[in-house]
Each structure stands twice: as structure tokens, then as C-alpha cells.
Protein backbone atom coordinates (compact mmCIF):
# COMPACT_ATOMS: atom_id res chain seq x y z
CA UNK A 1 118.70 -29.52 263.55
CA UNK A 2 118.43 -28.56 259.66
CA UNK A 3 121.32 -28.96 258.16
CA UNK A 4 122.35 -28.14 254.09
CA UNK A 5 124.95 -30.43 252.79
CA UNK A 6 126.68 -29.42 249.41
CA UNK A 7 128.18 -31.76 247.16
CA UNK A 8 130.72 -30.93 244.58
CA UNK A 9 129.55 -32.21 241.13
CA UNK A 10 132.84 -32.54 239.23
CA UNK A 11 133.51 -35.87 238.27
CA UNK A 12 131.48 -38.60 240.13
CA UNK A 13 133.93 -39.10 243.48
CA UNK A 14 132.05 -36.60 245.70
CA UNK A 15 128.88 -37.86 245.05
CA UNK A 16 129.77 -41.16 245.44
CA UNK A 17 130.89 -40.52 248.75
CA UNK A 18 127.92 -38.45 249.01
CA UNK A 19 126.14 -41.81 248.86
CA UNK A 20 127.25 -42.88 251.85
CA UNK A 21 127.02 -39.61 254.06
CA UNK A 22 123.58 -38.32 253.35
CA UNK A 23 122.08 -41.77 254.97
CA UNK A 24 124.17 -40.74 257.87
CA UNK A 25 123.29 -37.26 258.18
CA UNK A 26 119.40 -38.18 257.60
CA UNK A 27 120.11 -40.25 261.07
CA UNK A 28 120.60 -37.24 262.94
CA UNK A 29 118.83 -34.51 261.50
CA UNK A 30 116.42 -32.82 258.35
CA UNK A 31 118.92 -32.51 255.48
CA UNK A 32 118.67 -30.35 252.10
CA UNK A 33 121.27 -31.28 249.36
CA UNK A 34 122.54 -28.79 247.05
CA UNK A 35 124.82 -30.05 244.26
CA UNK A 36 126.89 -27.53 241.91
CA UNK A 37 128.76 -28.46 238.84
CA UNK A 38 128.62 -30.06 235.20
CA UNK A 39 131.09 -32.82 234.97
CA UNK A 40 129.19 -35.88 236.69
CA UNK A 41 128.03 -39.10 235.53
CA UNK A 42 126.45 -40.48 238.73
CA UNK A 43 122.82 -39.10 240.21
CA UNK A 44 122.37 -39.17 243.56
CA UNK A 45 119.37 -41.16 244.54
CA UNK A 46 118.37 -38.41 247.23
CA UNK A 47 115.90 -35.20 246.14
CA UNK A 48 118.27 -32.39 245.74
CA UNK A 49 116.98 -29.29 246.46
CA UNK A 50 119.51 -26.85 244.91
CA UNK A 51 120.98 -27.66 241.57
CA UNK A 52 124.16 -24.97 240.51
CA UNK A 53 126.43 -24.96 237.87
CA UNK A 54 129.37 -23.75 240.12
CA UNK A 55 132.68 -23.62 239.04
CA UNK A 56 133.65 -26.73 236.86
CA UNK A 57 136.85 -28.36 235.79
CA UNK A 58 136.24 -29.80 232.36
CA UNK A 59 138.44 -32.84 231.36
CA UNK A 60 140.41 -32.94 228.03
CA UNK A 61 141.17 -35.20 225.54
CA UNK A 62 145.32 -35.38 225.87
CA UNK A 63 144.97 -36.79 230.08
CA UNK A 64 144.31 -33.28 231.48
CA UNK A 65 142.33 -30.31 232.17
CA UNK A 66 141.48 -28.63 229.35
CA UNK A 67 142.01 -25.21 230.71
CA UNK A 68 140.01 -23.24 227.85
CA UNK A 69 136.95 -24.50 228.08
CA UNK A 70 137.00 -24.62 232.29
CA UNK A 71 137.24 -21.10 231.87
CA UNK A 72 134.96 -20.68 229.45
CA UNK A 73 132.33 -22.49 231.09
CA UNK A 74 132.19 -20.67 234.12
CA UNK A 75 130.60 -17.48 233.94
CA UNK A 76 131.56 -15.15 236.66
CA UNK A 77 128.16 -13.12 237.37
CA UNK A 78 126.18 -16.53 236.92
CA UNK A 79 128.37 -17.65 239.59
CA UNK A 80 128.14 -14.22 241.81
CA UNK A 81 124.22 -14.73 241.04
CA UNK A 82 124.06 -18.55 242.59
CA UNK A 83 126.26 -17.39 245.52
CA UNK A 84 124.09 -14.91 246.47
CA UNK A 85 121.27 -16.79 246.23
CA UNK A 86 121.49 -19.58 248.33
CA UNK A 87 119.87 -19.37 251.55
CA UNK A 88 122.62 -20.61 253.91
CA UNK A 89 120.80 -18.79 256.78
CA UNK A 90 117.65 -21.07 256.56
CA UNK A 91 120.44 -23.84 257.95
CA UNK A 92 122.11 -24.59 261.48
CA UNK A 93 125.01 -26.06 259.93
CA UNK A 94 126.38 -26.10 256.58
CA UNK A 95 128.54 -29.12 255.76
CA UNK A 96 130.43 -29.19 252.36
CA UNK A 97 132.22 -31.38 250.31
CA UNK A 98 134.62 -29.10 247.92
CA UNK A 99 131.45 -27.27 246.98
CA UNK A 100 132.37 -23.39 245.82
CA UNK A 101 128.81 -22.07 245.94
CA UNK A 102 127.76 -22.61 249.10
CA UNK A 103 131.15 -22.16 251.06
CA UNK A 104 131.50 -18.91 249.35
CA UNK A 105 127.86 -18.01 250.46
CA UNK A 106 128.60 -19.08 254.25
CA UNK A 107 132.15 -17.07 254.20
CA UNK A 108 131.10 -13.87 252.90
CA UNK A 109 127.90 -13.99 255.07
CA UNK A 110 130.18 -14.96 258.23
CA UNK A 111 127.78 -18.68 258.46
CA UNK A 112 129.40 -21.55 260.06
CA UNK A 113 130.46 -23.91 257.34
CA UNK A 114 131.74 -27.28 257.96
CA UNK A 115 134.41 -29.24 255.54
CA UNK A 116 134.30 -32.68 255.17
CA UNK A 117 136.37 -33.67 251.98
CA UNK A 118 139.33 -35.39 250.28
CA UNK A 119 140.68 -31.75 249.67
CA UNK A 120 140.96 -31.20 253.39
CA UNK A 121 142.58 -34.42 253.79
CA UNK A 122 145.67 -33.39 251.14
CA UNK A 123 146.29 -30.17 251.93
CA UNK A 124 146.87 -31.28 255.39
CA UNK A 125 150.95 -31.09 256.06
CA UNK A 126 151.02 -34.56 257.21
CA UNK A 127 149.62 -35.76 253.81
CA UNK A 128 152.56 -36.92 251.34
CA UNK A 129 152.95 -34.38 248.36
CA UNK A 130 154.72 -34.37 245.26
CA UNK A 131 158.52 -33.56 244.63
CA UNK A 132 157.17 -30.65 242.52
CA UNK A 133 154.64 -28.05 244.13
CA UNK A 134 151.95 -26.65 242.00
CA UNK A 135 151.69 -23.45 243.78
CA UNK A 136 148.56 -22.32 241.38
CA UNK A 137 147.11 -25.43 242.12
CA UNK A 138 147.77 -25.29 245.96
CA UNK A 139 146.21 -22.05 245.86
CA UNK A 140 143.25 -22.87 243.78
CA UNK A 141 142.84 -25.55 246.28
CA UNK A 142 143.16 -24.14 249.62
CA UNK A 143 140.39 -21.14 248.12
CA UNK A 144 137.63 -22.80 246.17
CA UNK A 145 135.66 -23.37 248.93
CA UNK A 146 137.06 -21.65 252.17
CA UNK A 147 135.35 -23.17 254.98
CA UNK A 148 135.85 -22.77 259.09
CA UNK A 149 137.07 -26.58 260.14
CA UNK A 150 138.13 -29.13 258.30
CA UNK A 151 137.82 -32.98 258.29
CA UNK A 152 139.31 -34.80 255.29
CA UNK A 153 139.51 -38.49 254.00
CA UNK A 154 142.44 -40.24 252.51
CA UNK A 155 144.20 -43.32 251.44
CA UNK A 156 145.89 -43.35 255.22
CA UNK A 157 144.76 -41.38 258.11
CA UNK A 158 147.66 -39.37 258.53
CA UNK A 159 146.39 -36.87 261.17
CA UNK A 160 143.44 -36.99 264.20
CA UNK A 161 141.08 -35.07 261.50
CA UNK A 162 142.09 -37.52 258.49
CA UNK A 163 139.65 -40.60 258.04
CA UNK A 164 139.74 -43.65 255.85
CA UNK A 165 137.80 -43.75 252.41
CA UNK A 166 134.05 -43.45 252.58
CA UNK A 167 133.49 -46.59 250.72
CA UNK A 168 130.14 -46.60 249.12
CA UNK A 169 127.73 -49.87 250.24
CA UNK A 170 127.04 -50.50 247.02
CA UNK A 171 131.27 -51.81 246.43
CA UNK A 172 131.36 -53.44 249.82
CA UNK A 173 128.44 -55.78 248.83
CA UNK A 174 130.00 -56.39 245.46
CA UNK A 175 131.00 -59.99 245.06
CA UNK A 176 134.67 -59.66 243.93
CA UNK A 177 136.07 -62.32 241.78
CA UNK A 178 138.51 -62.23 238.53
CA UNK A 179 137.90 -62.71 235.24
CA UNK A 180 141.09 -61.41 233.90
CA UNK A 181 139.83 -58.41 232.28
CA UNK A 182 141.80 -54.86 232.96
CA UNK A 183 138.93 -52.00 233.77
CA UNK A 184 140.30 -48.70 232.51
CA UNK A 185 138.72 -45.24 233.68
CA UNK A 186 140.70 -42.59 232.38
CA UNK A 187 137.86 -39.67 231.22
CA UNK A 188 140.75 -37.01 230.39
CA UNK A 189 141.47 -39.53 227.66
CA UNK A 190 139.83 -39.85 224.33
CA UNK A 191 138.84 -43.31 222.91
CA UNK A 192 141.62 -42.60 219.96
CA UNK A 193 144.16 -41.97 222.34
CA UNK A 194 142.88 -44.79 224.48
CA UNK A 195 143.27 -47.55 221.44
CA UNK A 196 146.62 -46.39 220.40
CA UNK A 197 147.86 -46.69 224.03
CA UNK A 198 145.88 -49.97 224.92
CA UNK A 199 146.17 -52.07 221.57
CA UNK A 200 150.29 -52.00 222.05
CA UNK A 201 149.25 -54.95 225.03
CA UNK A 202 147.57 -57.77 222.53
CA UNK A 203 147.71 -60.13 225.20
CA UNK A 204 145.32 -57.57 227.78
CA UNK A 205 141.75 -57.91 227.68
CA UNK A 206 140.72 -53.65 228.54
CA UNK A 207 137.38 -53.13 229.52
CA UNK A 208 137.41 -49.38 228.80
CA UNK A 209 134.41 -47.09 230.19
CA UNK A 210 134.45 -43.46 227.94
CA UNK A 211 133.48 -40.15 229.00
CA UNK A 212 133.86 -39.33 224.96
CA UNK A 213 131.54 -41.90 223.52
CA UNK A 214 127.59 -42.52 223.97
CA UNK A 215 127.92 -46.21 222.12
CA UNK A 216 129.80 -49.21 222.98
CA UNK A 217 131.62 -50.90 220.47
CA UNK A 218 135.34 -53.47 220.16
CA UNK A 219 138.23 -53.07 218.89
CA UNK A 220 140.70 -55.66 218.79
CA UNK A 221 141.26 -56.67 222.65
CA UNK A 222 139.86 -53.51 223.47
CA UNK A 223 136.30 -52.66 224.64
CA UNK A 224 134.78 -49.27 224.70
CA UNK A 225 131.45 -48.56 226.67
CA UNK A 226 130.02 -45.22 227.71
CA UNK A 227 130.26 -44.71 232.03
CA UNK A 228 127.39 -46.13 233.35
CA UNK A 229 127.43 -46.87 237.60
CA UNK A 230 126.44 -50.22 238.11
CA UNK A 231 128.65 -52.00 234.74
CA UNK A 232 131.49 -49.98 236.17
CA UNK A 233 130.91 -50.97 239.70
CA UNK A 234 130.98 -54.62 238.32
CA UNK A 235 134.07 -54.66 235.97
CA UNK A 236 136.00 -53.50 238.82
CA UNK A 237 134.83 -56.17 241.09
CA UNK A 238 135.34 -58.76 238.46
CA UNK A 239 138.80 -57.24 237.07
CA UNK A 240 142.37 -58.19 237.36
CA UNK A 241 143.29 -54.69 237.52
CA UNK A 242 142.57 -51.44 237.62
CA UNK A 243 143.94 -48.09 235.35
CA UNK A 244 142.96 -45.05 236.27
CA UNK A 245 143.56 -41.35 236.87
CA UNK A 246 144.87 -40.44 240.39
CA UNK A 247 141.68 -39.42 241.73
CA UNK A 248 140.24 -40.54 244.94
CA UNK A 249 137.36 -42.51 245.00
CA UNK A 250 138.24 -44.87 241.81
CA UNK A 251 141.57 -45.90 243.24
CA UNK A 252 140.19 -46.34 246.87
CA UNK A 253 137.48 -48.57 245.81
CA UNK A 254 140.37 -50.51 243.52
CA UNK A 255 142.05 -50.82 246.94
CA UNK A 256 139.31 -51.86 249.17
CA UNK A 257 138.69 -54.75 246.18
CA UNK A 258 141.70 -55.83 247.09
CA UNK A 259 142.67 -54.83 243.28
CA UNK A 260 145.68 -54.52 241.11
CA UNK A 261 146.13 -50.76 240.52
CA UNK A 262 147.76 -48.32 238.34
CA UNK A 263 147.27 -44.40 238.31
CA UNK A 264 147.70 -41.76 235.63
CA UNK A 265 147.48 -38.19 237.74
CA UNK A 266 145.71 -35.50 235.58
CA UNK A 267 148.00 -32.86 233.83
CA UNK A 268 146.95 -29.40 235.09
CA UNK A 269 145.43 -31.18 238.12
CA UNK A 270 147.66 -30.78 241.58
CA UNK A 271 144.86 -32.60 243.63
CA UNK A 272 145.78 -36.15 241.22
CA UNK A 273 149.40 -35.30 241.71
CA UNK A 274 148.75 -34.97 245.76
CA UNK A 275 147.28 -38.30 245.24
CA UNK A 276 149.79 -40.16 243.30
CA UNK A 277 152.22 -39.26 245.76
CA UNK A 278 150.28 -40.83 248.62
CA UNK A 279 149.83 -43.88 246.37
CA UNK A 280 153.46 -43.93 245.04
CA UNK A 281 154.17 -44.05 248.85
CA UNK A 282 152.10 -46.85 249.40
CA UNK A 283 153.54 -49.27 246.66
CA UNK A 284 151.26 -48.14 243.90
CA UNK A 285 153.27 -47.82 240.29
CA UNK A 286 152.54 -44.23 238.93
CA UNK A 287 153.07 -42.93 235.51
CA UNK A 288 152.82 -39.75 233.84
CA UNK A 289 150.95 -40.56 230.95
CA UNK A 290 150.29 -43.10 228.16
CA UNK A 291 153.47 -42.33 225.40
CA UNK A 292 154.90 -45.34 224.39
CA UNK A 293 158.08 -44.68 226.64
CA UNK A 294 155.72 -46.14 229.68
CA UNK A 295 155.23 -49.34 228.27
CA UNK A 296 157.49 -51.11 229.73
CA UNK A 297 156.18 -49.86 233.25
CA UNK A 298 152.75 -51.00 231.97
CA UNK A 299 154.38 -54.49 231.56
CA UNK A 300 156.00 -54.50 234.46
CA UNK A 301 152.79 -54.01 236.17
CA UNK A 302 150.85 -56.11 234.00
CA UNK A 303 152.79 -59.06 234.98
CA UNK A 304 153.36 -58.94 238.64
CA UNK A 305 150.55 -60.15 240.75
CA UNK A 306 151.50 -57.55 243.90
CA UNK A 307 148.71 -56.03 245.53
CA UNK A 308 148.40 -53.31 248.23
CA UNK A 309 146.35 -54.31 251.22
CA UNK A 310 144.40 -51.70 252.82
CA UNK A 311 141.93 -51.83 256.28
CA UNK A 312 139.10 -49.52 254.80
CA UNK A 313 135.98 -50.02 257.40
CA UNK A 314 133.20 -48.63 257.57
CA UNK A 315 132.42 -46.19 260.17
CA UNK A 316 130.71 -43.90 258.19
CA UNK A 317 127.72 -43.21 260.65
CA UNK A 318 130.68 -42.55 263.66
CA UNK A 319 132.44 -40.21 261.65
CA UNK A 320 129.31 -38.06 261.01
CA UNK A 321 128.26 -38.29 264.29
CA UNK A 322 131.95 -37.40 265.94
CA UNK A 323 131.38 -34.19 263.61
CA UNK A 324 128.37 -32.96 264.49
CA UNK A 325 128.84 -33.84 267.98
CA UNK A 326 131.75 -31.29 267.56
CA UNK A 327 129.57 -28.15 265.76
CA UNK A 328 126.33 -28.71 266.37
């Protein structure tokens, strides 16, 4: 069986998962990986065969979105162009993880197309959501990359077709201790904003890793490096505590390292906001953003010592195989 397995390249959580799944699918059958979007920091130590620029979110500076330059970014007939050009019937099976290009390509060519995701996972109506719906975002959501079935991973498995986090190997064989340090990832953020937020907590030791800056450097109790995979990988491990937006992969690894953990969901970002209700509900303290009228929150968390125990194994290899047991 030859199957084509498209990653979404926004952000690094999909290809960190991606980690994880391609050594599964390789078990079973020849696999091609296309990968589509500009946001990433993480490279997939697989050949990828299609590179796209796809449709992109591009993160701010203020802890969203920055809607202006997502739209300017993506280029409608560039987009049309890599659609069209991907040769989905070549495949058996297309699997895809939030990726537009190819799940466009399979629906308007009538190809099976298989979704395995955290987007599947939240738009499913057992999945908590937020008090306020997004109904742009919902929509933008449930049609970025139609696909025929579903499976989806999330913080709980809160339906048959929900799983637990793919956790990456590379986390479960970290040696987890603590140092005291806090590890901040917040990459709608910039490193002014950061400082002015962070410094207000003298007593904190941040370890900061910047989506904005290509040079470490201190400030204070405050330390700013650019992202790089394996130092982040081993701040967290080391860390007292985790901040960081309300994505997925960030805070499930935080959980899973049995982690202190705070979440900031994106502005103009439903998916964070489907999160941080699904963490709220879990015991995790969520705040809007970093104004000064959150400190006290940030204290409050900053002194307890309660942590959130999760069961996260790893049945990667099952879950793959339950799938294409399923559609093959």
C-alpha cells in the first residue's frame, strides 16, 4: 500500500506529532510526506517529497494572529496552483493532519482522504468548548481541510475516535528533573512585550525561547534564546513550570512531564480557545493575556505546587494500525 501523509506546517505541533506517526506508518506501508506551510521551527528528520506553502496563520506580536499579514501571505492562485498539482491519485490512501493542500486536492477530485488530527479531536461535540463560540473560527475550522473520516487526539479521549496525545519519543526519554527555572513559549509575543510582562516576577527565573529574535541574550531574571528543538525539549524537562499559548502539543508534553502549567490561548485563534477550555476543565489556570491585571493569577500559580496528572501512553503504532485496518 502507498500511502501520502500531509503534515500541516504551522507552528511546530503537527510535525512534532508527525515524528511519531511517520515511523508508524513506514511499519505498514511505502509513505511520501508532503508538508505545506511557513510558520515552523522544527524539520522533520524524514525526506519530504512535497514542500507547499499552503495556507498559513502568521503569529503577531500583541498574543495573536496577526490577521494582515495571514492574508497577505497567502496567495490565492499560488494556492489553486499547489492544489491542483499534487498527485493524490498516485496514492491508496491519503492521511492528513490539518493539511489544506492536499485535503482540498482529494475532495474536489472525490479521493479518499483520511483525518488524523487535534482539529478533529475539538470539533468533536463531546470535546469541552468555550462559553463564547467563534463561529468564523468554527467555520474556518471545520473547512480548511475537509476530509471523509475523522480521528482526532486530545488532552482526554472524550469519544471512541478521540485518542490521547501523540507524545513524541524524544520527551518520553527525557530525564525530567527541576531546576527551578519557568520555560516560557509564547511566539505570538514579542521579546518587549515578554520583558515588561516577565520582569514584574523578580523572584522567577524565565527561560524564554523567541520566535522574534535570532540571538540570545539576559535581562534581569529573564533569558531570551531563539526556538531551537532539543534546548527547548530540555528546559521543559528541567523546569518548574511551564507558560505557554493554548496550543496542543506544548501543553501536552508539559502534562506528560508531569509539569506545572499555565496557558495563554491565542487572540483571533478559536482552536487555543477550544483548548483552554479542555484545560480549564482539567484544573489548568487560564488567562487571557499578559496586562498587569493577571498578575496576581500569575502569583497565584507561581506559588502553588498543584499539578495535573495525566495517563498519556504510548500506543502510537496501535492507533495507526486500528486506522488503516479501518480504510485500507
Amino acid at each position: 500500500m502507498k500511502i501520502l501523509y500531509a503534515v500541516q506546517g504551522t507552528g511546530n505541533g503537527h510535525l512534532s506529532r508527525a515524528m511519531d506517526v511517520i515511523p508508524c506508518l513506514k511499519q505498514r506501508a511505502e509513505v511520501d510526506i508532503l508538508v505545506s506551510g511557513i510558520q515552523a521551527d522544527l524539520h522533520l528528520p524524514f525526506e519530504v517529497k512535497y514542500r507547499k506553502h499552503g495556507l498559513s496563520f502568521i503569529f503577531g506580536k500583541a498574543g495573536g494572529v496577526d490577521l494582515w499579514k495571514t492574508f497577505m501571505s497567502n496567495k490565492v492562485r499560488e494556492i489553486v496552483k499547489e492544489v491542483n498539482e499534487v498527485p493524490i491519485e498516485q496514492y491508496d490512501l491519503v492521511i492528513n493532519d490539518f493539511e489544506p493542500v492536499s485535503a482540498w486536492a482529494c475532495y474536489l477530485r472525490e479521493h479518499p482522504c483520511i483525518g488524523m488530527s487535534h482539529q478533529a479531536a475539538v470539533l468533536d461535540t463531546n470535546s469541552p468548548k468555550p462559553d463564547e463560540v467563534d463561529m468564523m473560527g468554527k467555520f474556518i475550522l471545520k473547512h480548511y481541510a475537509p476530509t471523509n473520516v475523522s480521528y482526532g487526539f486530545h488532552f482526554q479521549p472524550y469519544s471512541k475516535s478521540i485518542f490521547t496525545p501523540v507524545i513524541r519519543q524524544q520527551i518520553r526519554q527525557q530525564e525530567v528533573i527541576d531546576n527551578g527555572h519557568y520555560t516560557v513559549y509564547l511566539p505570538a509575543y514579542d521579546d518587549a512585550r515578554l520583558f515588561k510582562s516577565l520582569l514584574r516576577f523578580e523572584h522567577v527565573q524565565w527561560d524564554v525561547f523567541s520566535k522574534h529574535n535570532k540571538v540570545p541574550f539576559s535581562l534581569k531574571n529573564v533569558n531570551v534564546q531563539p526556538i531551537n528543538n532539543e534546548k527547548f525539549v530540555r528546559s521543559m524537562a528541567t523546569c518548574h513550570g511551564i507558560l505557554c499559548g493554548a496550543g496542543f502539543e506544548t501543553p501536552a508534553e508539559a502534562l506528560y512531564l508531569n509539569k506545572k502549567l499555565m496557558v495563554i490561548p491565542m487572540k483571533n485563534q478559536y482552536e487555543q480557545h477550544l483548548n483552554a477550555a479542555a484545560l480549564k476543565q482539567m484544573g489548568i489556570p487560564v488567562i487571557k493575556n499578559l496586562k498587569s491585571k493577571n498578575d496576581e493569577a500569575i502569583n497565584t500559580w507561581i506559588s502553588s505546587d498543584e499539578v495535573v496528572k495525566v495517563n498519556y501512553p504510548d500506543c502510537t503504532q496501535e492507533i495507526v494500525d486500528k486506522i488503516l485496518a479501518a480504510h485500507s
